[in-house]
N, C-alpha and C. Protein backbone atom coordinates (compact mmCIF):
# COMPACT_ATOMS: atom_id res chain seq x y z
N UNK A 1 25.26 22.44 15.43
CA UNK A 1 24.74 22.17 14.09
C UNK A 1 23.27 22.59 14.02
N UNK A 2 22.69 23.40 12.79
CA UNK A 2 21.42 24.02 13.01
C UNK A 2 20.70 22.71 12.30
N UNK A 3 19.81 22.45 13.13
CA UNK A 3 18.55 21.38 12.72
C UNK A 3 17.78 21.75 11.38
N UNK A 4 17.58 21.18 10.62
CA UNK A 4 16.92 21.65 9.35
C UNK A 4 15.19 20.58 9.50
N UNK A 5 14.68 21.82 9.14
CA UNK A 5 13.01 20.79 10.13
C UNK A 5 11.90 21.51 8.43
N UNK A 6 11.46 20.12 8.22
CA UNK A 6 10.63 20.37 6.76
C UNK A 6 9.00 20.73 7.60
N UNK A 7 8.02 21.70 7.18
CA UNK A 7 7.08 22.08 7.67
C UNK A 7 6.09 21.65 6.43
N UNK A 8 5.04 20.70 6.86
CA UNK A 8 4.27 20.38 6.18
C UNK A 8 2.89 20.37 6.57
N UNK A 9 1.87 21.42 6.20
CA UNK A 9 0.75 21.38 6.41
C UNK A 9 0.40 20.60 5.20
N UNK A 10 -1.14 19.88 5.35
CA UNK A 10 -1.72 19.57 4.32
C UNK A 10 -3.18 19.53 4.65
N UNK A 11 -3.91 20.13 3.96
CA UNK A 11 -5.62 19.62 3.65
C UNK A 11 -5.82 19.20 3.27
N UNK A 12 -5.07 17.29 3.03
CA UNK A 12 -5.61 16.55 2.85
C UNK A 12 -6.80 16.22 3.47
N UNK A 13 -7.83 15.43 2.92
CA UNK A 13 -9.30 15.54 3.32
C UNK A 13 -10.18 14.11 2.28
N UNK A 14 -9.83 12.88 2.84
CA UNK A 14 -8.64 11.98 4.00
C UNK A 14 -7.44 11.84 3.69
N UNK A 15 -6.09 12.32 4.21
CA UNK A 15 -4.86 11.66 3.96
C UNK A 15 -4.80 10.25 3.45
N UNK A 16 -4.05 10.30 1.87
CA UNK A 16 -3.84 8.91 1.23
C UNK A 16 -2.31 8.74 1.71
N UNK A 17 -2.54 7.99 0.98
CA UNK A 17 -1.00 6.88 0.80
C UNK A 17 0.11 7.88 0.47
N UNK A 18 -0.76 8.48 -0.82
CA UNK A 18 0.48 9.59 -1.65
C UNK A 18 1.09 10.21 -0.26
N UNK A 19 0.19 10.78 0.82
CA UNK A 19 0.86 11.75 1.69
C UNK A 19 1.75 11.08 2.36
N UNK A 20 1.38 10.06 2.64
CA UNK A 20 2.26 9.22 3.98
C UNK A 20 3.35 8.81 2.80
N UNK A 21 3.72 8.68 1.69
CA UNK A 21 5.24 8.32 0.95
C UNK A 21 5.65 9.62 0.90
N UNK A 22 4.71 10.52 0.78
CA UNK A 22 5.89 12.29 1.06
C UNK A 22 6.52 12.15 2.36
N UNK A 23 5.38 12.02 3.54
CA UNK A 23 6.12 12.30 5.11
C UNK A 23 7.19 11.25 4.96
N UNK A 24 7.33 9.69 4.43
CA UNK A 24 8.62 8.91 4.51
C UNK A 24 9.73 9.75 4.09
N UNK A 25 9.62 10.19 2.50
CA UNK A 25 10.78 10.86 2.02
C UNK A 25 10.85 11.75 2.89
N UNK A 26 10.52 13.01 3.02
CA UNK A 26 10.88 13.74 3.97
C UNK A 26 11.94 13.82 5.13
N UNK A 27 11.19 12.87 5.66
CA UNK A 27 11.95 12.22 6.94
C UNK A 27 13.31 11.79 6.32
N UNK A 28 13.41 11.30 5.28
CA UNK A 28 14.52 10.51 4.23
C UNK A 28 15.26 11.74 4.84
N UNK A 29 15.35 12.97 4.10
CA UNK A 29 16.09 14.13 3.97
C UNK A 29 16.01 15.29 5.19
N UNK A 30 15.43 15.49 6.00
CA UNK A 30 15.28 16.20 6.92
C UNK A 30 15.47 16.27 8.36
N UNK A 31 16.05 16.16 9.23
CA UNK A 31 16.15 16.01 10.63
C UNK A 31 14.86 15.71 11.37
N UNK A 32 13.64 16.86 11.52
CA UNK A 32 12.36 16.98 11.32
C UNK A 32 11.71 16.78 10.79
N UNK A 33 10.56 16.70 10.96
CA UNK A 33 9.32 16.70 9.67
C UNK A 33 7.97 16.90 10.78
N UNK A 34 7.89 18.40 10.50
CA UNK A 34 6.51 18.82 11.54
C UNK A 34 5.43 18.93 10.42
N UNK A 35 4.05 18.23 10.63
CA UNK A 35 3.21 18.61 10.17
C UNK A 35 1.43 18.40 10.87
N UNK A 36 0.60 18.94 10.10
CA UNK A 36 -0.61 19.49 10.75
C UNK A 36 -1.80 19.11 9.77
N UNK A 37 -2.80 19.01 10.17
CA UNK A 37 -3.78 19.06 8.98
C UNK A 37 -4.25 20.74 9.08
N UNK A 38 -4.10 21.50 7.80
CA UNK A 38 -4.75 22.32 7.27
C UNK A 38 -6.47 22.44 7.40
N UNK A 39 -6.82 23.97 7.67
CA UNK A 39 -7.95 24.31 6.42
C UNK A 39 -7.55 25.01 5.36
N UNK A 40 -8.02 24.48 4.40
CA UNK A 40 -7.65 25.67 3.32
C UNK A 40 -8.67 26.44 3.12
N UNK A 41 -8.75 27.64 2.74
CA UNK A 41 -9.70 28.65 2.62
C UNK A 41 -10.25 28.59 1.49
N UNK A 42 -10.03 27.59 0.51
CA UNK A 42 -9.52 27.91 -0.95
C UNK A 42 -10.65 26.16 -1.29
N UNK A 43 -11.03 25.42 -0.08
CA UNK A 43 -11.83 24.56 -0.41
C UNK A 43 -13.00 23.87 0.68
N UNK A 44 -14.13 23.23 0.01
CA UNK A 44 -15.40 23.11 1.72
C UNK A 44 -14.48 21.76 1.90
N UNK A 45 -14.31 21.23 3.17
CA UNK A 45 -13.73 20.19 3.82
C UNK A 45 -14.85 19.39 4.33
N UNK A 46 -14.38 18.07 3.90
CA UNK A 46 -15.91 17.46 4.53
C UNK A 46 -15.82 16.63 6.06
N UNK A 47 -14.52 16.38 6.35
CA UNK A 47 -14.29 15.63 7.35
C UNK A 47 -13.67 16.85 8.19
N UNK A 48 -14.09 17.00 9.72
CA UNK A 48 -13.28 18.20 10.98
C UNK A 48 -12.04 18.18 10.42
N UNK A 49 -11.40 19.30 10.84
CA UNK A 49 -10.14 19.53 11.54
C UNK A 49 -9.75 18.69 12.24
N UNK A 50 -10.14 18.58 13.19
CA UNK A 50 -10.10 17.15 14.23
C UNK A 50 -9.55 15.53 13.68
N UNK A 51 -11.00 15.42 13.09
CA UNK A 51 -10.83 14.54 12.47
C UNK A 51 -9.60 14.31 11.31
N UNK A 52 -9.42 15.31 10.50
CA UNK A 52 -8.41 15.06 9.52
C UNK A 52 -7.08 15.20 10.20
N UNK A 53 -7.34 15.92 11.16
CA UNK A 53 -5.88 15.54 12.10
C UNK A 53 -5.23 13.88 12.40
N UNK A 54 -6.39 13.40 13.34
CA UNK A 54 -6.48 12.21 13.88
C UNK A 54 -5.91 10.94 12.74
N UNK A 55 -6.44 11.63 11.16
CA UNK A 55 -6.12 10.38 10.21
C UNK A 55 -4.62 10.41 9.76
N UNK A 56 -4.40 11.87 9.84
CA UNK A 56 -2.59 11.94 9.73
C UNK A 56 -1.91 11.27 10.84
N UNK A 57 -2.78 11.53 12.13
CA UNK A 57 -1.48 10.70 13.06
C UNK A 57 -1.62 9.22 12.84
N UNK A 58 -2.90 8.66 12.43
CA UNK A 58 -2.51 7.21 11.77
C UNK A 58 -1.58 6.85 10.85
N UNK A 59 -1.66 7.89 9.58
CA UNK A 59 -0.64 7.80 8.81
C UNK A 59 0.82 7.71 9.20
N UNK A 60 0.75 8.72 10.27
CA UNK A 60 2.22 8.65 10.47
C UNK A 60 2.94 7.32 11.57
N UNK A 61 1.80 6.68 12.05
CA UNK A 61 2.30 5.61 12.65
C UNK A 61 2.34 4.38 12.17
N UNK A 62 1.79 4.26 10.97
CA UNK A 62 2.07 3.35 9.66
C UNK A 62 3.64 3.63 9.09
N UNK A 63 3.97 4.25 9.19
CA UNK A 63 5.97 4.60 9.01
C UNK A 63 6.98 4.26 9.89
N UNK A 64 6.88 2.50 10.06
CA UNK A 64 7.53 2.25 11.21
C UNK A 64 9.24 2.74 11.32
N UNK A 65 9.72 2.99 10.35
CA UNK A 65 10.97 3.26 9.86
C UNK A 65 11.47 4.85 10.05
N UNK A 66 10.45 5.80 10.26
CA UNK A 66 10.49 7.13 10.41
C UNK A 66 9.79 7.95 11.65
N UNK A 67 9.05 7.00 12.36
CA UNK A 67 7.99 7.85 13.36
C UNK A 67 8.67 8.86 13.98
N UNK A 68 10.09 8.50 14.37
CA UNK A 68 10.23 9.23 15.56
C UNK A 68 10.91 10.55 14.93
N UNK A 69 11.17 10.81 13.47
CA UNK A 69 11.52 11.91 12.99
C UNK A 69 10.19 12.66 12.24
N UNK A 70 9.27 12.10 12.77
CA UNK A 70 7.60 12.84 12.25
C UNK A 70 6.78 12.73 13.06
N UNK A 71 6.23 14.51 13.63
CA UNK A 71 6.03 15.11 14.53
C UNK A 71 4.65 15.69 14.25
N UNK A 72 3.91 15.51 14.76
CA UNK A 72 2.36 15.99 14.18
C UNK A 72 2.17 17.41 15.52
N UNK A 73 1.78 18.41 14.72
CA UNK A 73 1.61 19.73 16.08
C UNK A 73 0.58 20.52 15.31
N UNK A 74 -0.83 20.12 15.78
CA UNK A 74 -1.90 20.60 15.24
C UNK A 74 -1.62 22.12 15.53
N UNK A 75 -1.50 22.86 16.45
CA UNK A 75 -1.34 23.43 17.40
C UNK A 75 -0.59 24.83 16.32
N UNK A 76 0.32 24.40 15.12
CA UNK A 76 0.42 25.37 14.07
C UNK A 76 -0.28 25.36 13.01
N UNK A 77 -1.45 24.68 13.01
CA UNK A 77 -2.57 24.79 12.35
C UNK A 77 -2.89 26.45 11.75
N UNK A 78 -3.10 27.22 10.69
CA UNK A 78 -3.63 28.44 10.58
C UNK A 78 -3.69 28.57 9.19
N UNK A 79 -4.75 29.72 8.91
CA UNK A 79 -5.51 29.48 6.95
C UNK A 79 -4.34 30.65 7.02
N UNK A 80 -3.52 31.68 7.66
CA UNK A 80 -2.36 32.11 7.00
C UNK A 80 -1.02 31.57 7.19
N UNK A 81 -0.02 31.03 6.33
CA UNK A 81 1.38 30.20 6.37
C UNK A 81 2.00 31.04 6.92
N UNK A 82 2.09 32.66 6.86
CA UNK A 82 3.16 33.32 7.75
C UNK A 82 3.14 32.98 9.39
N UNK A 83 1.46 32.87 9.85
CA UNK A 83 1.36 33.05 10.66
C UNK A 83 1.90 31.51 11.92
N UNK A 84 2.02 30.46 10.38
CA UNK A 84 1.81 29.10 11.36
C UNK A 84 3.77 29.33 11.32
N UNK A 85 4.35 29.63 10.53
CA UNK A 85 5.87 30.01 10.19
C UNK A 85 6.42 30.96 11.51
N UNK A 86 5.53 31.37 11.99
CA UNK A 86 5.57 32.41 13.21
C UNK A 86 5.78 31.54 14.43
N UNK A 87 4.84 30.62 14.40
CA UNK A 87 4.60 29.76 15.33
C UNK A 87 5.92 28.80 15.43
N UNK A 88 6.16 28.23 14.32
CA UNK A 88 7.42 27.03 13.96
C UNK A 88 8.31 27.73 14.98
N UNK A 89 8.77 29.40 14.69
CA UNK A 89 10.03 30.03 15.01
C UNK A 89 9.96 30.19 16.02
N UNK A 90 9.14 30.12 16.76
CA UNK A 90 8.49 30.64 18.27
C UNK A 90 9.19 29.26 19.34
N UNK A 91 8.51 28.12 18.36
CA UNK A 91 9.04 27.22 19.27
C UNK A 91 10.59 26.13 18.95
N UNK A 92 11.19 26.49 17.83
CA UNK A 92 12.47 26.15 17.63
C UNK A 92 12.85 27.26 17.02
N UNK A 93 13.75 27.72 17.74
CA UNK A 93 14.52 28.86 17.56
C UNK A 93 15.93 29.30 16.64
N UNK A 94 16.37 28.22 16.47
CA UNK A 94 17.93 28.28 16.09
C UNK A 94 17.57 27.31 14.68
N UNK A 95 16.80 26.61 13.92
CA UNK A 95 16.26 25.74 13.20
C UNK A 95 16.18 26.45 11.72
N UNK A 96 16.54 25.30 10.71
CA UNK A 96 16.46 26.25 9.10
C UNK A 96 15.03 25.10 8.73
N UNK A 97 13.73 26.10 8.27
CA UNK A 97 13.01 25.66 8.08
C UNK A 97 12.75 25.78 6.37
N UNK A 98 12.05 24.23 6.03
CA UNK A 98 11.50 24.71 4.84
C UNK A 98 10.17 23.94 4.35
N UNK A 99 9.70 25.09 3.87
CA UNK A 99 8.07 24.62 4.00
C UNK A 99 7.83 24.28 2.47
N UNK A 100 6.95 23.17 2.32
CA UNK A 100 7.18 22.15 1.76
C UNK A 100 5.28 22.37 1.28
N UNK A 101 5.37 22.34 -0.19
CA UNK A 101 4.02 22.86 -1.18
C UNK A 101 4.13 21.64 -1.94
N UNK A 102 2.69 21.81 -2.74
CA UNK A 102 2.77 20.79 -3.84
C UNK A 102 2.59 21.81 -4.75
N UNK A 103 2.85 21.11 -5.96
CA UNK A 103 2.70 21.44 -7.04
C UNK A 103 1.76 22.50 -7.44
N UNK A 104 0.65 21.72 -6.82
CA UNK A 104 -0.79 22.81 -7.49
C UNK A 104 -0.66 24.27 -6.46
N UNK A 105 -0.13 24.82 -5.69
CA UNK A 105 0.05 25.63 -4.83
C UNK A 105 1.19 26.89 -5.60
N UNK A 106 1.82 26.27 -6.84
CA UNK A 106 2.69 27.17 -6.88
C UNK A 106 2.13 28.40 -7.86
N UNK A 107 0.97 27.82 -8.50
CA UNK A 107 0.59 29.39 -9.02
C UNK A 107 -0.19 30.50 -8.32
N UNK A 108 -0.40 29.83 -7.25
CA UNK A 108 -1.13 31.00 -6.57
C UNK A 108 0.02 31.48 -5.40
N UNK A 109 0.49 30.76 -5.05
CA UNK A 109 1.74 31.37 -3.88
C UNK A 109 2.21 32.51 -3.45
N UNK A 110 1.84 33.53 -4.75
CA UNK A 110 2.27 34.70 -4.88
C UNK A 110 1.08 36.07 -4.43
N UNK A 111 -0.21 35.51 -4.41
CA UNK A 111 -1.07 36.07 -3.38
C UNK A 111 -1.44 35.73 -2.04
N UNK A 112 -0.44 34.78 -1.44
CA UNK A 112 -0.76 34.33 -0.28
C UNK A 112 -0.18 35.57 0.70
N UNK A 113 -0.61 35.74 1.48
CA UNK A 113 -1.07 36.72 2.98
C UNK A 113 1.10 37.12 3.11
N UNK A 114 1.19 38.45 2.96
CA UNK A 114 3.08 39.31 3.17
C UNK A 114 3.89 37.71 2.85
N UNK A 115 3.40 37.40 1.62
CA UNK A 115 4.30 36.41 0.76
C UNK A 115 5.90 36.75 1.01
N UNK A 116 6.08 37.99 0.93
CA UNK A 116 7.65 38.27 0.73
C UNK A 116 8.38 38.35 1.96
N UNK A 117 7.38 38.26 2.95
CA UNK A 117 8.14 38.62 4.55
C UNK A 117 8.06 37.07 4.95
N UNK A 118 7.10 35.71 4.03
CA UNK A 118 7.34 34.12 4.65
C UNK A 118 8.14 33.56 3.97
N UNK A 119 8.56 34.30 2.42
CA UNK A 119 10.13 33.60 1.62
C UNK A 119 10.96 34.00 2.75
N UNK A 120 11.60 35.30 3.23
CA UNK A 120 12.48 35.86 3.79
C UNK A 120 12.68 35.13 5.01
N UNK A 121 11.61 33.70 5.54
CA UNK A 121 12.03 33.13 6.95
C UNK A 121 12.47 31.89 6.56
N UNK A 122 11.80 31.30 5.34
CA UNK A 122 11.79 29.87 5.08
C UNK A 122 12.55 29.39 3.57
N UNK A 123 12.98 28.22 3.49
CA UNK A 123 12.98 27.70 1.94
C UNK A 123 11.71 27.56 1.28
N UNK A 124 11.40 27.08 0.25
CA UNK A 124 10.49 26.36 -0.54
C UNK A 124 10.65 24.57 -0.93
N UNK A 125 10.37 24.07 -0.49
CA UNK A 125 10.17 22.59 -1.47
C UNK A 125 8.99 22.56 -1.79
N UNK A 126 9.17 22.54 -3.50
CA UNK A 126 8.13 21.77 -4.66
C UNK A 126 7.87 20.51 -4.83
N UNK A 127 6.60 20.18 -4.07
CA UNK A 127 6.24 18.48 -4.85
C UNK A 127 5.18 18.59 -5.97
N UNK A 128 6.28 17.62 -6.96
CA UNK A 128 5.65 17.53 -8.08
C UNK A 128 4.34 16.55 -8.16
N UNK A 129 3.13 16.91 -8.61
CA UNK A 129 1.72 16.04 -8.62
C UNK A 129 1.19 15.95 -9.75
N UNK A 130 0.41 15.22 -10.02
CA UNK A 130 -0.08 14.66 -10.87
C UNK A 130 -0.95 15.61 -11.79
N UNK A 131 -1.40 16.12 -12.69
CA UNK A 131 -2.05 16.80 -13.58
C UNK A 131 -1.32 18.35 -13.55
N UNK A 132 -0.37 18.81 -12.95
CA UNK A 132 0.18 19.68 -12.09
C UNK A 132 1.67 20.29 -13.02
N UNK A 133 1.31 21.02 -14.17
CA UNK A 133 2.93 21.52 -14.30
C UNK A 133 3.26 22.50 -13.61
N UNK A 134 5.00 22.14 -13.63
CA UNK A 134 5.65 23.21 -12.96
C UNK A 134 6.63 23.75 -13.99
N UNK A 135 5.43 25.40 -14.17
CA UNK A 135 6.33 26.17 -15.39
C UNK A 135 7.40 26.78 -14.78
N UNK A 136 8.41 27.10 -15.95
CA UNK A 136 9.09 28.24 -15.66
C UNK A 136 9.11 29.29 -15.00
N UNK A 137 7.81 29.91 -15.83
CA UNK A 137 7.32 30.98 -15.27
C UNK A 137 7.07 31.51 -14.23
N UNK A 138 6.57 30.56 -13.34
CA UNK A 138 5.69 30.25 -11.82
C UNK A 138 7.31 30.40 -10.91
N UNK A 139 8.23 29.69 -11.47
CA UNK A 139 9.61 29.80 -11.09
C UNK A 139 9.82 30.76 -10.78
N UNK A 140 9.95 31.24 -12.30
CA UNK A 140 10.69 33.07 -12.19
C UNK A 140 10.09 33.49 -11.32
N UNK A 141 8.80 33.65 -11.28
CA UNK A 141 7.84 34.79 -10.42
C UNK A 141 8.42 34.72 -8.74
N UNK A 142 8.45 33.78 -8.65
CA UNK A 142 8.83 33.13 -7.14
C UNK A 142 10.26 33.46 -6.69
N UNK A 143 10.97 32.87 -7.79
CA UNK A 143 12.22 33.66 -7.34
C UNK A 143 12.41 35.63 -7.23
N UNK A 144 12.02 35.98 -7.73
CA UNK A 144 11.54 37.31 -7.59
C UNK A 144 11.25 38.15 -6.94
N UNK A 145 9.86 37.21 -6.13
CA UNK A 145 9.48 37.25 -4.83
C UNK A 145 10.83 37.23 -3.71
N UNK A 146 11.54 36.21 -4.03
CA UNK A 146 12.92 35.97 -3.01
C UNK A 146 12.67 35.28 -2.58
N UNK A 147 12.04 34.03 -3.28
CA UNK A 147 11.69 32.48 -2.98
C UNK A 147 13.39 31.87 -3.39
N UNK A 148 13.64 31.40 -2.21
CA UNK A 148 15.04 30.17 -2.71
C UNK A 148 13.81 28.54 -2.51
N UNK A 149 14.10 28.53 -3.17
CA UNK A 149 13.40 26.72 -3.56
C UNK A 149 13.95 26.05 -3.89
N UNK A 150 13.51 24.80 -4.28
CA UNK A 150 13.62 23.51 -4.88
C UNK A 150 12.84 22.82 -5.29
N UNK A 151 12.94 21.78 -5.90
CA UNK A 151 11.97 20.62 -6.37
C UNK A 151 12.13 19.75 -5.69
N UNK A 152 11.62 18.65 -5.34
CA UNK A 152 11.78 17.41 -4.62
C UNK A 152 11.63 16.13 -5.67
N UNK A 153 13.13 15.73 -5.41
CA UNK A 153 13.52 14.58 -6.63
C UNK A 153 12.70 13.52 -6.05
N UNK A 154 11.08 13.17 -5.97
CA UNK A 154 10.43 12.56 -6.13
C UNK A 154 9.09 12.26 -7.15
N UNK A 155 9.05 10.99 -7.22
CA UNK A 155 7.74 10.37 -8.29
C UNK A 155 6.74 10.97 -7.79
N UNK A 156 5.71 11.74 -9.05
CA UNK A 156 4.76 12.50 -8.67
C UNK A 156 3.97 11.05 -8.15
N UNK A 157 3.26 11.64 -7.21
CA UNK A 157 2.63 10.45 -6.40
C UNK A 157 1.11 10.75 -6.50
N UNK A 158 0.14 9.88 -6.68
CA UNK A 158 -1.28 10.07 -6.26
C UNK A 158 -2.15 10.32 -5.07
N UNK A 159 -1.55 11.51 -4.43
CA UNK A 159 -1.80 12.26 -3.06
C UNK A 159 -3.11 12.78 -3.09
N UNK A 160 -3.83 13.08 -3.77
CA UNK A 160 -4.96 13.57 -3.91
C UNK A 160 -6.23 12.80 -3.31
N UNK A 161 -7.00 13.37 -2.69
CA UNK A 161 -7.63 13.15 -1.51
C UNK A 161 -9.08 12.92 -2.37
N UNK A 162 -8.82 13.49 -3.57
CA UNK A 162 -10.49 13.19 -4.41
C UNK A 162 -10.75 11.98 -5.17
N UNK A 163 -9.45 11.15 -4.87
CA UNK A 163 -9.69 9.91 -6.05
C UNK A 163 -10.86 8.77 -4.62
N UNK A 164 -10.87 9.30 -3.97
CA UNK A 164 -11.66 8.38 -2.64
C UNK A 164 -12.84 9.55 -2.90
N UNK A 165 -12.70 10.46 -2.36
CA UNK A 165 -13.92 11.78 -1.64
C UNK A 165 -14.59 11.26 -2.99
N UNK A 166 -14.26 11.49 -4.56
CA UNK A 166 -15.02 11.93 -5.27
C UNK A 166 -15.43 10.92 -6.24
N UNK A 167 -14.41 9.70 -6.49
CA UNK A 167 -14.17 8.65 -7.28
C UNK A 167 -14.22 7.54 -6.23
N UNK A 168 -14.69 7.20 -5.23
CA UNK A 168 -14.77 6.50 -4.57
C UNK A 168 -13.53 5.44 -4.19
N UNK A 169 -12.37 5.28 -4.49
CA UNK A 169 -11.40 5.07 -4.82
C UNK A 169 -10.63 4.42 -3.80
N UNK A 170 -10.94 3.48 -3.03
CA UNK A 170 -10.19 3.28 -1.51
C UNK A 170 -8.98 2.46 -1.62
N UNK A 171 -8.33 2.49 -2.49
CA UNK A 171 -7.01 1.89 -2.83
C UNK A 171 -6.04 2.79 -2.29
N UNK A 172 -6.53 4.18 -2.25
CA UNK A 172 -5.64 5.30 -2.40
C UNK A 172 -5.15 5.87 -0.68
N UNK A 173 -6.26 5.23 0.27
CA UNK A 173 -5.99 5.01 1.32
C UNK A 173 -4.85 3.88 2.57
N UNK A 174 -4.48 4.57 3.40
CA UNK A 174 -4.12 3.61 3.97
C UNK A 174 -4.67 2.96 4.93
N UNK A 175 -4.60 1.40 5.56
CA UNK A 175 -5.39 0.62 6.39
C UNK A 175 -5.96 1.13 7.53
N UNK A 176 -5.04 1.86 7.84
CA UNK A 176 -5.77 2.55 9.60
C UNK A 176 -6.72 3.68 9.25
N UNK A 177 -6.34 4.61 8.21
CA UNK A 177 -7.41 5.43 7.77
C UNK A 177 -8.36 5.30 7.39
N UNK A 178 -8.70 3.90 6.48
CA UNK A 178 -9.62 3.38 6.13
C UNK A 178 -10.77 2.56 7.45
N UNK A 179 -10.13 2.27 8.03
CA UNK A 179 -10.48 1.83 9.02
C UNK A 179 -10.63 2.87 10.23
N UNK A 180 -10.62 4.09 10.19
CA UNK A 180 -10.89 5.04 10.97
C UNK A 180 -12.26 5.81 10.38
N UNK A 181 -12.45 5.53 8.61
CA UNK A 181 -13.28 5.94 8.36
C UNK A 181 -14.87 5.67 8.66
N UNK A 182 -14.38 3.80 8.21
CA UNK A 182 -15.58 3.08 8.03
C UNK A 182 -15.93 3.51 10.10
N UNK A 183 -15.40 3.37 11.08
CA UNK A 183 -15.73 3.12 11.87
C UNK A 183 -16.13 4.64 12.61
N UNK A 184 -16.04 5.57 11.78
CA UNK A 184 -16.82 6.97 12.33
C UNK A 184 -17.61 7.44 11.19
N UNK A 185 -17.94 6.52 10.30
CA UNK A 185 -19.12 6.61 9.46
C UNK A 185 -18.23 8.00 8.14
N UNK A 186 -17.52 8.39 8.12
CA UNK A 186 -16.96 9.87 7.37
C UNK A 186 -17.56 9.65 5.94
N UNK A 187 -17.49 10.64 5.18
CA UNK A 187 -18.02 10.55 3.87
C UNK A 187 -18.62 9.35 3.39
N UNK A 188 -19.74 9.42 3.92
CA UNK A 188 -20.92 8.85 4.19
C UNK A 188 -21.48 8.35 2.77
N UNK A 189 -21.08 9.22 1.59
CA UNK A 189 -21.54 8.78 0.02
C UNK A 189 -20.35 7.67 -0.20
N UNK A 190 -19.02 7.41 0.47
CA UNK A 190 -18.40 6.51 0.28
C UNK A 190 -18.52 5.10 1.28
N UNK A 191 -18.83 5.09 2.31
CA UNK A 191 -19.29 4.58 3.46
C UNK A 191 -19.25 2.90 3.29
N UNK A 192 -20.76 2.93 2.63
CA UNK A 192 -20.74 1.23 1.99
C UNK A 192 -19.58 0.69 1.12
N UNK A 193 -19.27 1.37 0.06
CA UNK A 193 -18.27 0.84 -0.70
C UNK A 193 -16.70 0.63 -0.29
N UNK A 194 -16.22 1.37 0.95
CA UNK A 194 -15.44 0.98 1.93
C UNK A 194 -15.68 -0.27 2.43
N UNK A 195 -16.75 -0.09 3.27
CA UNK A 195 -16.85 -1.43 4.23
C UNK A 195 -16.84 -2.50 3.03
N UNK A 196 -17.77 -2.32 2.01
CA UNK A 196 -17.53 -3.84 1.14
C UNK A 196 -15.57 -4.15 1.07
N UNK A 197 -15.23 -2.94 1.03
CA UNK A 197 -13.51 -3.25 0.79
C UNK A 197 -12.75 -3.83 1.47
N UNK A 198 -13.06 -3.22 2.85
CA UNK A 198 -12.22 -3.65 4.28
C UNK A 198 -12.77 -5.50 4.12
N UNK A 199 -14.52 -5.40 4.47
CA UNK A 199 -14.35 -7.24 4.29
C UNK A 199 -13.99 -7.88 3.20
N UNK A 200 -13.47 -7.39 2.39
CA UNK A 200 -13.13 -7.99 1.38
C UNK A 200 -11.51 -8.48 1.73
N UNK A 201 -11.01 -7.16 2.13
CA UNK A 201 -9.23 -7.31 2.52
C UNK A 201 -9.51 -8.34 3.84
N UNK A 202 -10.68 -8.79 4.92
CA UNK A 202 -10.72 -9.48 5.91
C UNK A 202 -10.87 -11.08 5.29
N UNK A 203 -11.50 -11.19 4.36
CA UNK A 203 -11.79 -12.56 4.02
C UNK A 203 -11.26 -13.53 3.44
């Protein structure tokens, strides 16, 4: 039976909540669920590589119900998707992969780095997000390309990494991340208003 393994990079930049209820579903539907923290080329990151790694593997050990079908492998980390898709195939061989976008990713998809040679290895799953339509259009184009896709019959979720970075927003986090933050000082303009949070959730 060929293993079907969902590939999920993300630059999230800190992984919220939203991400860690994608990696659950996922896991819901997938045998696998490999994923990595991203750079994206496409934005400045304020927390390492490293570091945004380290907060996904918290996330993912907050999923007591799924851990062992979510697999963190920095290691296919790369700013081109063919190339980390290269990597996936390299090390599971016989496996139907499908790499797994959000929403805001699908209008540009079509200039990303021999687009038509990373449809031709993988599926598509669409997550739907918040401010984020998914036209027709963007469809057609994709299928075109020789994108086979899908949507993912999930609630657009508040995954977005700026309602904290930018809105100060620490609801949107989860406990160990939050607590990975305050205690390596990270986005430092959010810093205090964390810690007031955490003692607040302590008292």
């Amino acid at each position: 039976m060929v293993k079907k393994i969902a590939l999920f990079g993300t630059s999230a930049d800190p992984p919220t909540a939203g991400h860690q209820k994608i990696l659950g579903w996922l896991a819901e539907h997938y045998d696998t669920v490999i994923v990595w923290a991203s750079d994206n080329p496409f934005k400045e990151h304020q927390a390492s590589l490293e570091n945004r790694s380290q907060m996904l593997q918290l996330a993912i050990e907050e999923i007591d119900s799924a851990q062992d079908k979510i697999n963190l492998f920095p290691e296919l980390s790369d700013r081109r998707s063919l190339i980390t898709i290269q990597k996936a195939r390299d090390i599971w061989q016989n496996a139907e992969f499908t790499f797994v976008i959000g929403a805001d990713l699908l209008v540009q998809i079509s200039s990303w780095y021999h687009i038509k040679e990373l449809l031709a290895q993988v599926k598509i799953l669409i997550v739907p997000r918040p401010g984020y339509r998914i036209e027709q259009s963007d469809l057609e184009n994709l299928k075109n390309l020789g994108g086979n896709f899908k949507i993912a019959a999930l609630d657009s979720l508040k995954a977005s990494s700026s309602a904290y970075r930018v809105q100060g927003d620490s609801t949107v986090l989860t406990p160990a991340v939050a607590l990975y933050i305050k205690q390596r000082n990270l986005y430092q303009h959010n810093s205090e208003f964390l810690f007031q949070e955490l003692e607040a959730d302590i008292c």
